[in-house]
PDB file of N, CA and C in Angstrom:
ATOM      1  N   UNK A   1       0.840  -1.179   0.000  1.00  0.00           N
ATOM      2  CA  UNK A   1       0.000   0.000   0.000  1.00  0.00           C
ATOM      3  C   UNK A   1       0.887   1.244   0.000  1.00  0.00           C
ATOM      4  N   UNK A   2       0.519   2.417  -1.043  1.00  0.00           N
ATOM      5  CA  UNK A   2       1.472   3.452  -0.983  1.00  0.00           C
ATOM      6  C   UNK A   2       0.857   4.469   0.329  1.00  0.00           C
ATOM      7  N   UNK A   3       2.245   4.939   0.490  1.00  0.00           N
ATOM      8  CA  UNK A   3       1.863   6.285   1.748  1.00  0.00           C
ATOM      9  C   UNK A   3       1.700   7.420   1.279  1.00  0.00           C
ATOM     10  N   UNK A   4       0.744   8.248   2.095  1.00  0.00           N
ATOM     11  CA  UNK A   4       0.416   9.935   1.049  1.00  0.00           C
ATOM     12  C   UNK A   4       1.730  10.268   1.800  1.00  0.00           C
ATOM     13  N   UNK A   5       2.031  11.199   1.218  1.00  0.00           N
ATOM     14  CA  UNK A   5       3.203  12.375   1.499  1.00  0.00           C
ATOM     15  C   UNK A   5       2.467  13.339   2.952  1.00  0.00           C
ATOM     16  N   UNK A   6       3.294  14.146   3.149  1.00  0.00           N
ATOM     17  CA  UNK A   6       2.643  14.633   4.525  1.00  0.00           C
ATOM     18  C   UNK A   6       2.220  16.133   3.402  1.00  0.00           C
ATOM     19  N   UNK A   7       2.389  16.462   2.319  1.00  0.00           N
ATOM     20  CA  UNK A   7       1.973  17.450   1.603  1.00  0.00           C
ATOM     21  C   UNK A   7       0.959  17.273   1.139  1.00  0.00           C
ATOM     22  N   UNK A   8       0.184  16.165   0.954  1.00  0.00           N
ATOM     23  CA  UNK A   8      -0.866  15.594   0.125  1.00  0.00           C
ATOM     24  C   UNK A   8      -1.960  15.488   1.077  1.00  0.00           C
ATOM     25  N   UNK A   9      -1.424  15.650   2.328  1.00  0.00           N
ATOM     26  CA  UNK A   9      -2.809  15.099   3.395  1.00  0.00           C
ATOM     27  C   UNK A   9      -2.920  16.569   4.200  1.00  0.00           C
ATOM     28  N   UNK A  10      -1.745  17.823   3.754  1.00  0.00           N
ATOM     29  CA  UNK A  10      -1.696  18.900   4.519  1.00  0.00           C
ATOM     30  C   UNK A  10      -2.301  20.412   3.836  1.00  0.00           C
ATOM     31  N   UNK A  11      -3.427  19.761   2.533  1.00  0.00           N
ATOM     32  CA  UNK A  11      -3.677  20.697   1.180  1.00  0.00           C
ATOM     33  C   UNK A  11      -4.648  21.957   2.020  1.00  0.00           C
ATOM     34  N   UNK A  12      -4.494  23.135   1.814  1.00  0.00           N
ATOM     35  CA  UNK A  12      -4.898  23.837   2.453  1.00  0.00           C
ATOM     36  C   UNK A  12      -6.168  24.624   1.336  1.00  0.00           C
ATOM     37  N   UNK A  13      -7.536  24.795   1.524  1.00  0.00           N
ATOM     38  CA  UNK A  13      -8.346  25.931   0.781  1.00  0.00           C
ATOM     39  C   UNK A  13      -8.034  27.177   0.766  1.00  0.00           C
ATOM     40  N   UNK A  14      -8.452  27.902  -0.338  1.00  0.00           N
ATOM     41  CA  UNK A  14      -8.242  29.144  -0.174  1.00  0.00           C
ATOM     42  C   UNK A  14      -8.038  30.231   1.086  1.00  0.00           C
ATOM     43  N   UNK A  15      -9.672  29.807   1.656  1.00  0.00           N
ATOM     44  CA  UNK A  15      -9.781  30.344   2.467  1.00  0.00           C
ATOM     45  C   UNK A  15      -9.052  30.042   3.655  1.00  0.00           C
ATOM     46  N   UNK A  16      -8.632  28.973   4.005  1.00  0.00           N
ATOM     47  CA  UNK A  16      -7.571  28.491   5.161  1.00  0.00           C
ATOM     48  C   UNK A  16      -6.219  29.456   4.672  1.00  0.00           C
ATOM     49  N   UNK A  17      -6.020  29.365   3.652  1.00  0.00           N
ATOM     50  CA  UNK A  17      -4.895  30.048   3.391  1.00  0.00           C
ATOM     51  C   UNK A  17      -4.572  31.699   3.735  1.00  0.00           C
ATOM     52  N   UNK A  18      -5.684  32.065   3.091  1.00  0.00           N
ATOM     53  CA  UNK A  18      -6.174  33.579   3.758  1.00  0.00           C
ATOM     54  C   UNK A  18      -6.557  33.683   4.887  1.00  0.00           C
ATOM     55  N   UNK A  19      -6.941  32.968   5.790  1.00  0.00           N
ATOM     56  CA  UNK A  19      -6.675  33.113   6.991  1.00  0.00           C
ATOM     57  C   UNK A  19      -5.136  32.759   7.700  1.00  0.00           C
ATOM     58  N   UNK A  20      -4.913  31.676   7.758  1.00  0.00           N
ATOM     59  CA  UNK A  20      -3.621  31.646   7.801  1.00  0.00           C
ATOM     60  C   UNK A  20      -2.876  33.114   7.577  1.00  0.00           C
ATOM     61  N   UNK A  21      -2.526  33.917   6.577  1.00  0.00           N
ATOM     62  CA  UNK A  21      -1.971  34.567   6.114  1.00  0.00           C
ATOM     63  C   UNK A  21      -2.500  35.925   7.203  1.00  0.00           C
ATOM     64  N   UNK A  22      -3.814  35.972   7.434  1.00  0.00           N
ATOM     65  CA  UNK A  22      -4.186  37.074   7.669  1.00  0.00           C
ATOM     66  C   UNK A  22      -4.247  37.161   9.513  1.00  0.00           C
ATOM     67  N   UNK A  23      -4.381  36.011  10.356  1.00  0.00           N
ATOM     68  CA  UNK A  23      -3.903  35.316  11.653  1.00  0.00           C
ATOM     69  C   UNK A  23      -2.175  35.590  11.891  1.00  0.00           C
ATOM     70  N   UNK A  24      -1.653  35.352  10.605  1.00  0.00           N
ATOM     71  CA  UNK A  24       0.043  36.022  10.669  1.00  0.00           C
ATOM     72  C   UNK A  24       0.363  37.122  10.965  1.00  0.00           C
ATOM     73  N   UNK A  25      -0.118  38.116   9.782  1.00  0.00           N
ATOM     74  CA  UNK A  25      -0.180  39.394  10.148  1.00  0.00           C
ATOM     75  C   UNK A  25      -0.529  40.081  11.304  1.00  0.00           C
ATOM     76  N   UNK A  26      -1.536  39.415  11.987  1.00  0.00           N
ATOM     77  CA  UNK A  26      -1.784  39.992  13.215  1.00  0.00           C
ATOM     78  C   UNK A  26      -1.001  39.498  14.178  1.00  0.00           C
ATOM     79  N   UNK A  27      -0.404  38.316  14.010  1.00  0.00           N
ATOM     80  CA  UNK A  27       0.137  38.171  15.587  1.00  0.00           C
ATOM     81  C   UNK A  27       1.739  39.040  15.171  1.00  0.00           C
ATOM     82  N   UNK A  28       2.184  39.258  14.205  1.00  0.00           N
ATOM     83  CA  UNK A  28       3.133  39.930  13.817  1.00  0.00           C
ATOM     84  C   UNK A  28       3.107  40.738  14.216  1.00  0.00           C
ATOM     85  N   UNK A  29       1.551  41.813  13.923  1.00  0.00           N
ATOM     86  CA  UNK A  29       1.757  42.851  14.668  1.00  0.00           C
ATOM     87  C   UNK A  29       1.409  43.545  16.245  1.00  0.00           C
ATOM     88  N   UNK A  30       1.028  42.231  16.518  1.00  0.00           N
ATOM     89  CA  UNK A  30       0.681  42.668  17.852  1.00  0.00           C
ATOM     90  C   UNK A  30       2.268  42.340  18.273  1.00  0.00           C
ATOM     91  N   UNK A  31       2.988  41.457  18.153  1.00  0.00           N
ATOM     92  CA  UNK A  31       4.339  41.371  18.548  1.00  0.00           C
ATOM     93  C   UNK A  31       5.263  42.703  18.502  1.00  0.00           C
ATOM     94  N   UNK A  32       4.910  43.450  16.716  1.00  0.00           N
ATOM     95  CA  UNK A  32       5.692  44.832  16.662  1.00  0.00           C
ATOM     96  C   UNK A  32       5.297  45.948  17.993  1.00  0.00           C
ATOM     97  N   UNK A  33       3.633  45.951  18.077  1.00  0.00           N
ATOM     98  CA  UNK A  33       3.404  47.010  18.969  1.00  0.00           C
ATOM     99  C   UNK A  33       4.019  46.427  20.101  1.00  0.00           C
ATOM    100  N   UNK A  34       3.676  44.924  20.764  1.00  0.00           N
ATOM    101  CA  UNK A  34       4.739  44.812  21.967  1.00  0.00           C
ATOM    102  C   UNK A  34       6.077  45.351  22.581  1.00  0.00           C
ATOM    103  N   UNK A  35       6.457  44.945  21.486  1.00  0.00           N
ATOM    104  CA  UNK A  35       7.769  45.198  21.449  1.00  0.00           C
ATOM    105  C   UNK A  35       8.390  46.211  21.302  1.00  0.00           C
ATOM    106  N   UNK A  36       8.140  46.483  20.714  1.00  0.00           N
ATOM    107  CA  UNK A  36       8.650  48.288  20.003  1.00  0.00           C
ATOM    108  C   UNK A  36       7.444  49.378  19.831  1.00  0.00           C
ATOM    109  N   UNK A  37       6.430  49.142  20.047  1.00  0.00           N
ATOM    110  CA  UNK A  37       5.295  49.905  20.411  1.00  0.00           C
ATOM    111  C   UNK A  37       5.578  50.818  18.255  1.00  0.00           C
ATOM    112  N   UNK A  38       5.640  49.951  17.708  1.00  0.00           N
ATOM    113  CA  UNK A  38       5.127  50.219  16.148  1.00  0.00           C
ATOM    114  C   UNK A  38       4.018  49.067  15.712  1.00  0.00           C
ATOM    115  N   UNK A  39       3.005  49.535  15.284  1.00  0.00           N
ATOM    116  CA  UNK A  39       1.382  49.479  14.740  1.00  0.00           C
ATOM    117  C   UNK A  39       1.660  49.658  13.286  1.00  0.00           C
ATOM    118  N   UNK A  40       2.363  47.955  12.517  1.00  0.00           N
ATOM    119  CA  UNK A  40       2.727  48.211  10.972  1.00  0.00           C
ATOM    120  C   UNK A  40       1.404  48.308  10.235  1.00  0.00           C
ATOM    121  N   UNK A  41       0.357  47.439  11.019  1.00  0.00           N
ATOM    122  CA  UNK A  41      -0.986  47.383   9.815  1.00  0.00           C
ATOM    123  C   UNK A  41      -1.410  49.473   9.609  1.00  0.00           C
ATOM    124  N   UNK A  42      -1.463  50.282  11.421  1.00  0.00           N
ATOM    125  CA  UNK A  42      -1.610  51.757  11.236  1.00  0.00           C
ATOM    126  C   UNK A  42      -0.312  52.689  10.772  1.00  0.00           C
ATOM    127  N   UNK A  43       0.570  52.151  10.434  1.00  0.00           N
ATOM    128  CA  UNK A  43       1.595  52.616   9.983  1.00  0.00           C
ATOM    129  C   UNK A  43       1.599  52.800   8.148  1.00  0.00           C
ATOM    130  N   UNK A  44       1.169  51.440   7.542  1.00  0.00           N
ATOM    131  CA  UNK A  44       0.670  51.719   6.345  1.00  0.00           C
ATOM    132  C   UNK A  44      -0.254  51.899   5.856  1.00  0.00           C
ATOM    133  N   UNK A  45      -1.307  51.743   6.769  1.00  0.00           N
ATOM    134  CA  UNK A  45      -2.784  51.852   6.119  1.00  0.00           C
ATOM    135  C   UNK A  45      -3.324  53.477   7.145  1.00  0.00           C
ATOM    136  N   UNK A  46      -2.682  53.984   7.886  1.00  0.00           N
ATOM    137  CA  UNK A  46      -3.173  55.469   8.828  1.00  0.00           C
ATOM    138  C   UNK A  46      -3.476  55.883   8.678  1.00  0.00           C
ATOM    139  N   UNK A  47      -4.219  56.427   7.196  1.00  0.00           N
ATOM    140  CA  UNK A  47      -4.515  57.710   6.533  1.00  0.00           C
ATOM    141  C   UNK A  47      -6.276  57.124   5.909  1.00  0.00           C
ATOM    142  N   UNK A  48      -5.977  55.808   5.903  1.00  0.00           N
ATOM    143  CA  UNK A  48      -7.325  55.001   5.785  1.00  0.00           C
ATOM    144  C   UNK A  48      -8.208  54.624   6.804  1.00  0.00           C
ATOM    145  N   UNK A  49      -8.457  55.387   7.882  1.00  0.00           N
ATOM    146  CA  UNK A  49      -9.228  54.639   8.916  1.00  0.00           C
ATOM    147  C   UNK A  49      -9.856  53.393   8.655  1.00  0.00           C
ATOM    148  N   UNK A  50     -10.802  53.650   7.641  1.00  0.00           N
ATOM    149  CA  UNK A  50     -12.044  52.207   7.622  1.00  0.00           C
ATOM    150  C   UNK A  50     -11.435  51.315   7.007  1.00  0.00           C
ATOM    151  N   UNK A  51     -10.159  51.379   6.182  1.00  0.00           N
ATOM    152  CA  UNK A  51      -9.659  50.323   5.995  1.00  0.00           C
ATOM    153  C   UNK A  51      -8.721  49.620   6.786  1.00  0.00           C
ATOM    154  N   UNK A  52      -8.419  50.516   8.130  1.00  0.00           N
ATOM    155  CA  UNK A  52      -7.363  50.030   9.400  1.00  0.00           C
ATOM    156  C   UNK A  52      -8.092  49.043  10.018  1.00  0.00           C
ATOM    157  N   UNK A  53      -9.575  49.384  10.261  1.00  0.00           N
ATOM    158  CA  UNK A  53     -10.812  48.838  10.477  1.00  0.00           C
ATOM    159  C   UNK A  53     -10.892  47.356  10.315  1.00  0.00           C
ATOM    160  N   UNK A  54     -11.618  47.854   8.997  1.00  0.00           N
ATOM    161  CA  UNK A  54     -11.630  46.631   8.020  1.00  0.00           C
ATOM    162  C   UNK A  54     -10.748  45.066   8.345  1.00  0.00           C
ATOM    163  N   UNK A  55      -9.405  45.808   7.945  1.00  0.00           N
ATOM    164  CA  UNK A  55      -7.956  44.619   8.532  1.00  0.00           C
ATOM    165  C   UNK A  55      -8.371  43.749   9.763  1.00  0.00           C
ATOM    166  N   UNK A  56      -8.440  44.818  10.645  1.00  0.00           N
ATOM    167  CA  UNK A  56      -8.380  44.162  12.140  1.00  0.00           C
ATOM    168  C   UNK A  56      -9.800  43.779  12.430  1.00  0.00           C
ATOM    169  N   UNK A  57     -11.103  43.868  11.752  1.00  0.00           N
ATOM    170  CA  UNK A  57     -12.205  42.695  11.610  1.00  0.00           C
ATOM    171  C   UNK A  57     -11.632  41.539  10.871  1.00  0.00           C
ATOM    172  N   UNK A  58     -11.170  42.043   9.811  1.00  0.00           N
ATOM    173  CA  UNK A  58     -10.541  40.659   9.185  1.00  0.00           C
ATOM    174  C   UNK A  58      -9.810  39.615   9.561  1.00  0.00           C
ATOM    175  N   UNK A  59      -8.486  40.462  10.817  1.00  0.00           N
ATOM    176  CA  UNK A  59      -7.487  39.526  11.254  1.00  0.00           C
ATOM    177  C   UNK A  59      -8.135  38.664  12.209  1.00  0.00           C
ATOM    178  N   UNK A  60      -9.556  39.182  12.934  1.00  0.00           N
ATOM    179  CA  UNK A  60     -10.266  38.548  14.217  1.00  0.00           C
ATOM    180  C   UNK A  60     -11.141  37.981  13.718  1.00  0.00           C
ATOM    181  N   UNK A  61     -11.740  37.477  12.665  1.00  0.00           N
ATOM    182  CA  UNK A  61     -12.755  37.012  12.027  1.00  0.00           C
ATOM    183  C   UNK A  61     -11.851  35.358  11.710  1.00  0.00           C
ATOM    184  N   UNK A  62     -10.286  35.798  10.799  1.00  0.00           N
ATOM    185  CA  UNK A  62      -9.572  35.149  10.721  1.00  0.00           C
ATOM    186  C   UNK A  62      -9.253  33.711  11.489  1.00  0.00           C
ATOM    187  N   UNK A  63      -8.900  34.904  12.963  1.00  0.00           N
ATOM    188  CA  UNK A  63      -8.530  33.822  14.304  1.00  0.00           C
ATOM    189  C   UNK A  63      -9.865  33.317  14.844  1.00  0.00           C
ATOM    190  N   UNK A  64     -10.704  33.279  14.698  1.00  0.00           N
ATOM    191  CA  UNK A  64     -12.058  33.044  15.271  1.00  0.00           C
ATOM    192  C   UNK A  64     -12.100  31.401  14.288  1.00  0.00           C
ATOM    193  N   UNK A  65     -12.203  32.064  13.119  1.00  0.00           N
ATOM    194  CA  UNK A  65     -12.239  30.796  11.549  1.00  0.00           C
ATOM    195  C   UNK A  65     -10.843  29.847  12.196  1.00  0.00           C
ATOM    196  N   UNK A  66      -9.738  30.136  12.143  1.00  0.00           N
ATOM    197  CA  UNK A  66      -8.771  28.722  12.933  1.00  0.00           C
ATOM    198  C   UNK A  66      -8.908  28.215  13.978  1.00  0.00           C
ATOM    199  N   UNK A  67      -9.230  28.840  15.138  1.00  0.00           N
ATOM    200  CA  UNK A  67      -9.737  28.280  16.017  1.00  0.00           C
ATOM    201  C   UNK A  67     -11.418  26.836  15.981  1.00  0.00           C
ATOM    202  N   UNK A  68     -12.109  27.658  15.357  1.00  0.00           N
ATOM    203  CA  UNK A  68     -13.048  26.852  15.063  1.00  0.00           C
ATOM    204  C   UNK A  68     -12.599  25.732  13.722  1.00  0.00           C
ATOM    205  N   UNK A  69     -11.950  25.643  13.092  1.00  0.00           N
ATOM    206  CA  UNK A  69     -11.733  24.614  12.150  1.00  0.00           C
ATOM    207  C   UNK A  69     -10.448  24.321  13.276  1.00  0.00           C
ATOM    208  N   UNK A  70      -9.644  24.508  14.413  1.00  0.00           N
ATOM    209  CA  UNK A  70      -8.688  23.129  15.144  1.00  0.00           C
ATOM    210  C   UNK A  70      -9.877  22.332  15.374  1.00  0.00           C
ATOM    211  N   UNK A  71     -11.026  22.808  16.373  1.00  0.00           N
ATOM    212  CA  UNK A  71     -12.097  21.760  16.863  1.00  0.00           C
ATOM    213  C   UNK A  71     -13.292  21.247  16.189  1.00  0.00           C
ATOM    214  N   UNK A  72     -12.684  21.708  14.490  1.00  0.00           N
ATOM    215  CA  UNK A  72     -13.883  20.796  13.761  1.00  0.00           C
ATOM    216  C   UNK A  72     -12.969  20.048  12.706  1.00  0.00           C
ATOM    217  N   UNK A  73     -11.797  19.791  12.772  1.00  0.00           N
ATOM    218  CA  UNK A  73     -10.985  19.251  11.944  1.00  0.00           C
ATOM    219  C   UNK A  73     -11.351  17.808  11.894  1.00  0.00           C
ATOM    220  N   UNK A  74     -11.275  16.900  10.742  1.00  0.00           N
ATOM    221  CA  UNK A  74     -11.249  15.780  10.270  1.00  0.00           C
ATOM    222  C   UNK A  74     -10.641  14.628  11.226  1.00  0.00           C
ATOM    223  N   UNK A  75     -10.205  13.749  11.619  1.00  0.00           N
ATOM    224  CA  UNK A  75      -9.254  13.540  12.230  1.00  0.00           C
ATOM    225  C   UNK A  75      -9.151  12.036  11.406  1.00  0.00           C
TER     226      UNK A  75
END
């Protein structure tokens, strides 16, 4: 019997991906403001309020979506 690869059983959807990606960004930047008290998402987007907005519904919508797919995952 052949074995899947650990890439073949680890295929991610779009949307996992964009979250993923967008769960990054935020813990990134909550690490920058920690740390060094710099806010990169209000640093490039500052002049955009509703789209600073926007992001940080997105990044928490994000972590909400991984959290709920660890405890509904396949097993």
């Amino acid at each position: 019997m052949a074995r899947k690869s650990a890439s073949s059983k680890m295929k991610m959807s779009s949307l996992q991906m964009l979250s993923w990606v967008l769960v990054t960004v935020g813990a990134l930047n909550w690490g920058l403001v920690g740390l060094l008290d710099i806010n990169l998402v209000d640093m490039l987007l500052g002049t955009w309020s509703g789209l600073v907005k926007v992001v940080y519904i997105l990044v928490g919508l994000a972590g909400v979506y991984s959290v709920w797919g660890m405890f509904t995952m396949d097993k």
